[in-house]
Protein backbone atom coordinates (compact mmCIF):
# COMPACT_ATOMS: atom_id res chain seq x y z
CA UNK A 1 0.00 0.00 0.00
CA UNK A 2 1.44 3.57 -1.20
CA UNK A 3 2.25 5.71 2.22
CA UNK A 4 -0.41 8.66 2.04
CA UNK A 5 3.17 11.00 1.69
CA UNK A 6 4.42 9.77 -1.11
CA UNK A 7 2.92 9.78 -5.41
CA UNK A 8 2.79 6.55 -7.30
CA UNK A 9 3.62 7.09 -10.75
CA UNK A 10 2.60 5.85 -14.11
CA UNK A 11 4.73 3.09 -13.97
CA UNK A 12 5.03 2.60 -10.49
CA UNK A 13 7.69 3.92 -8.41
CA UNK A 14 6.22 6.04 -5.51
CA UNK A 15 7.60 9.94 -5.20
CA UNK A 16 7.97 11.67 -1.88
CA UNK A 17 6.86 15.18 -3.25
CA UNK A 18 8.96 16.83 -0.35
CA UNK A 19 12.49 14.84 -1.10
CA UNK A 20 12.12 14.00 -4.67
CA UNK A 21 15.03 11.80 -5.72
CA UNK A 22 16.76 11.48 -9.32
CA UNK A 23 16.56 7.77 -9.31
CA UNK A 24 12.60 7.97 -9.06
CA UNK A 25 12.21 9.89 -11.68
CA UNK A 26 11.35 7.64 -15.04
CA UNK A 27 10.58 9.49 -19.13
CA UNK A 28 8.16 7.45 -19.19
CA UNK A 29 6.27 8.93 -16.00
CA UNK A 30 6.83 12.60 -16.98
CA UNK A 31 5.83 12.05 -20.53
CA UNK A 32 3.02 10.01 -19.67
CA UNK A 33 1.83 12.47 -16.94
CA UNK A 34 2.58 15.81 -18.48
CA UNK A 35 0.38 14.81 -21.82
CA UNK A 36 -2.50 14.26 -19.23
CA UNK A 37 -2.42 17.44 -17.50
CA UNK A 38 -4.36 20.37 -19.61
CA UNK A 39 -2.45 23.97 -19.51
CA UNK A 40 -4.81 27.02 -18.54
CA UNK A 41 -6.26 24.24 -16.25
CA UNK A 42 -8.27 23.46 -19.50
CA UNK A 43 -9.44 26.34 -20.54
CA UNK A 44 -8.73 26.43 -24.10
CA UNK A 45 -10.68 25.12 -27.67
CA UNK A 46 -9.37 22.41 -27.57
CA UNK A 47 -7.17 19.70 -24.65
CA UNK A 48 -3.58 21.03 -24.58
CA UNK A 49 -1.41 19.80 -22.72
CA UNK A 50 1.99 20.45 -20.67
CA UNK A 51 3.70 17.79 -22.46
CA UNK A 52 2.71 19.46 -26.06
CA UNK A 53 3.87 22.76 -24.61
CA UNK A 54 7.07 21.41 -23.55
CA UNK A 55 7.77 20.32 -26.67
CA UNK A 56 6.99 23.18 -28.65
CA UNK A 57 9.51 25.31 -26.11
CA UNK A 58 12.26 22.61 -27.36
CA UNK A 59 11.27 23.50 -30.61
CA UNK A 60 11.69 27.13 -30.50
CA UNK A 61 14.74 26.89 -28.57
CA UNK A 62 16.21 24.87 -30.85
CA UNK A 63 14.92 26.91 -34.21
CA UNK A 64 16.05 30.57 -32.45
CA UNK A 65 19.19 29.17 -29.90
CA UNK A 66 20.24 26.00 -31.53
CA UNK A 67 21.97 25.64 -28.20
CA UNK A 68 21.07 21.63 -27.15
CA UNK A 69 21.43 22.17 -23.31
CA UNK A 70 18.80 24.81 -23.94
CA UNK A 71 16.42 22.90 -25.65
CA UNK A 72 16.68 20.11 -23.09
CA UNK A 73 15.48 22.41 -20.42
CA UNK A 74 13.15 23.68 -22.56
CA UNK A 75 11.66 20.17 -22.58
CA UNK A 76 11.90 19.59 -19.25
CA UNK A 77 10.98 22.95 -17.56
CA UNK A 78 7.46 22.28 -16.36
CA UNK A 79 8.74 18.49 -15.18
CA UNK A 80 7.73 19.13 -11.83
CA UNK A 81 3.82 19.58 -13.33
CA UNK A 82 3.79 15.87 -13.43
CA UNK A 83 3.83 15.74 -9.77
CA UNK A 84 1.76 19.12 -8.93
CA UNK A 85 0.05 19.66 -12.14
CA UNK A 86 -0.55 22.57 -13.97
CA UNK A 87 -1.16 25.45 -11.43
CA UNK A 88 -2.31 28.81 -13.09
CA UNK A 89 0.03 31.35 -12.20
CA UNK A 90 -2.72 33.41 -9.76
CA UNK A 91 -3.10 30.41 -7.75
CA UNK A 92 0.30 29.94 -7.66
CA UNK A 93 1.19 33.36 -6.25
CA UNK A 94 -1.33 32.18 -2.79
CA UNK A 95 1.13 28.52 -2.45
CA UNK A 96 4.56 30.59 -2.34
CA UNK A 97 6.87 30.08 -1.19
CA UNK A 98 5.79 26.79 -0.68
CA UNK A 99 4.93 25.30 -3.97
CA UNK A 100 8.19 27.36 -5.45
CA UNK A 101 10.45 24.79 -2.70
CA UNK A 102 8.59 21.67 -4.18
CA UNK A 103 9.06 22.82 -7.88
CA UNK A 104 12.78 23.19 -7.30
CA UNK A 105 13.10 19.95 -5.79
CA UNK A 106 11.42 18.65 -8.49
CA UNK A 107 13.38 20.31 -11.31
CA UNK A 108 16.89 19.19 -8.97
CA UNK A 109 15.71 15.43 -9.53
CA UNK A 110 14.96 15.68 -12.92
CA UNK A 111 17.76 17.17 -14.05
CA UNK A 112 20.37 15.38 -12.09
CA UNK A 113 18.24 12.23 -13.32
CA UNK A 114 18.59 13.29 -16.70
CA UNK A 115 22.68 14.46 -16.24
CA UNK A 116 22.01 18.14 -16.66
CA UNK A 117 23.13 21.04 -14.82
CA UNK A 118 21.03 22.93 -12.91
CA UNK A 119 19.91 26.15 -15.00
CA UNK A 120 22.19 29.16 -14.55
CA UNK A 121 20.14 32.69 -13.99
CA UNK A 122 20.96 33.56 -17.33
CA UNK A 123 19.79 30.24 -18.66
CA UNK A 124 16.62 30.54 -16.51
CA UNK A 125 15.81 34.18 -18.15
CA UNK A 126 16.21 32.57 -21.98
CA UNK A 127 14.12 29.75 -20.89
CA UNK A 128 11.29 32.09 -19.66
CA UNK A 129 11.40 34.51 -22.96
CA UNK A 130 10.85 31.02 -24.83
CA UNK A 131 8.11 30.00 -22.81
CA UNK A 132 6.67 33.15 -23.13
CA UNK A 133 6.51 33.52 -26.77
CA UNK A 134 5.27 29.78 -26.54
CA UNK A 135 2.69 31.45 -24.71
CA UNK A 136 1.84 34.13 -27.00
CA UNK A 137 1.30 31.30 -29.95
CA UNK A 138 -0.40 29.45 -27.51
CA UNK A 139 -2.93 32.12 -26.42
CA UNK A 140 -3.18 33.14 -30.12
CA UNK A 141 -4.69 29.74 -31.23
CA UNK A 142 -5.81 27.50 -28.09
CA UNK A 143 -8.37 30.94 -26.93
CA UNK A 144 -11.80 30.51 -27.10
CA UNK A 145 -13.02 32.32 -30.40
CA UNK A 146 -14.98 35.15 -28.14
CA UNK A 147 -12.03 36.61 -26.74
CA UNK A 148 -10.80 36.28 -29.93
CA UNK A 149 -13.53 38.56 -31.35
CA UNK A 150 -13.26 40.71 -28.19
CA UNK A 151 -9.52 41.63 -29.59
CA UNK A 152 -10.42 41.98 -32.68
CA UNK A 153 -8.91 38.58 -33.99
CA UNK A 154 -5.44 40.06 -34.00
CA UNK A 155 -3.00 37.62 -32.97
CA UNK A 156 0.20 38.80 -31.00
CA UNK A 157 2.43 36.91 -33.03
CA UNK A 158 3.76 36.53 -36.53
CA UNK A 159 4.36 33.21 -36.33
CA UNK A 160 3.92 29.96 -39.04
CA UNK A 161 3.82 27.74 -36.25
CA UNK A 162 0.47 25.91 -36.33
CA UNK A 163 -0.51 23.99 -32.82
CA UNK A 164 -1.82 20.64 -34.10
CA UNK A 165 -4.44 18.93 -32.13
CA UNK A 166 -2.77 15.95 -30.39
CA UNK A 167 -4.20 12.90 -27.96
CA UNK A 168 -2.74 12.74 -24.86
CA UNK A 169 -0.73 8.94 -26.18
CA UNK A 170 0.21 11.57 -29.56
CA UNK A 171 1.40 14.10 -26.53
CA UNK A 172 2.98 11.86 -24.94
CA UNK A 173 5.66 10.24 -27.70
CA UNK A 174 5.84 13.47 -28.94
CA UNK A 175 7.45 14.28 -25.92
CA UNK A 176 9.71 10.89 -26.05
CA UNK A 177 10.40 11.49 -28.99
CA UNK A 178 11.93 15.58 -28.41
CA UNK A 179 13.71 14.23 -25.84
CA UNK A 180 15.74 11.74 -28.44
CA UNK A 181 15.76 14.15 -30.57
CA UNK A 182 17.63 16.74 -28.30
CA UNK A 183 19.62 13.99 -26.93
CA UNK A 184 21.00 13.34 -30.59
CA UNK A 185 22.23 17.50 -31.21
């Protein structure tokens, strides 16, 4: 029986969300997690989830930085919403500082479990402009069509990036498969 302190993942292994540890933390379990966790806690046209928005961060980073490291934490920045979920960022401003100590635990055991470094401030700043012009794509396509009409349908970015539609399985080896791909740069 899983102790009422600890999370039992997708494929088993049960997480103490207070002392995460590298050698708990499985692909399998974040892609598998992340691609059933909706972003904007679901309000959107259409399910989108963290696992898709992961990967299209990796993307950018790689089409604007080419930089591999950065496209790996791209990927991997919103790991710890496998184990918290999505939280929308006004919620999230009540649980500091708390929910900011479990994230960084979180992101410590993944990357260690992956072999990256820990993000440098400067890398930390590049990876938040990418996730916010994922964000503006996002919010450009995945809005309902009113407050589309209540801007005047003008989107905020120039972009030729189309979101596709994907499952949460689709989500999920799309996510698999970003992280090969990075691995191979």
């Amino acid at each position: 029986m899983a102790n009422k302190l600890t999370l039992r993942t997708y494929s088993g292994i049960e997480i103490n969300p207070s002392d995460p540890r590298p050698e708990d933390i499985e692909l399998i379990d974040l892609a598998v997690s992340l691609s059933r966790v909706n972003r904007y806690v679901g309000h959107t046209r259409f399910p989108y989830s963290v696992a898709q928005h992961s990967v299209l961060c990796s993307e950018l980073a790689i089409n604007e930085w080419g930089d591999k490291y950065l496209a790996m934490a791209c990927l991997l920045h919103d790991c710890a919403e496998a184990f918290t979920s999505d939280i929308p960022t006004p919620v999230k401003a009540l649980l500091k500082p708390t929910i900011t100590h479990i994230e960084d635990a979180f992101d410590a055991a993944v990357f260690t479990r992956f072999g990256l470094p820990l993000m440098t401030d400067k890398q930390k700043v590049q990876v938040k402009a990418i996730d916010e012009e994922a964000y503006l794509l996002e919010k450009d396509q995945l809005r309902h069509e009113s407050w589309t009409l209540q801007h005047r349908g003008q989107p905020t970015t120039k972009s030729e990036i189309i979101i596709p539609r994907l499952t949460a399985d689709e989500a999920a080896l799309a996510f698999i498969r970003q992280y090969g791909k990075v691995s191979r740069l």
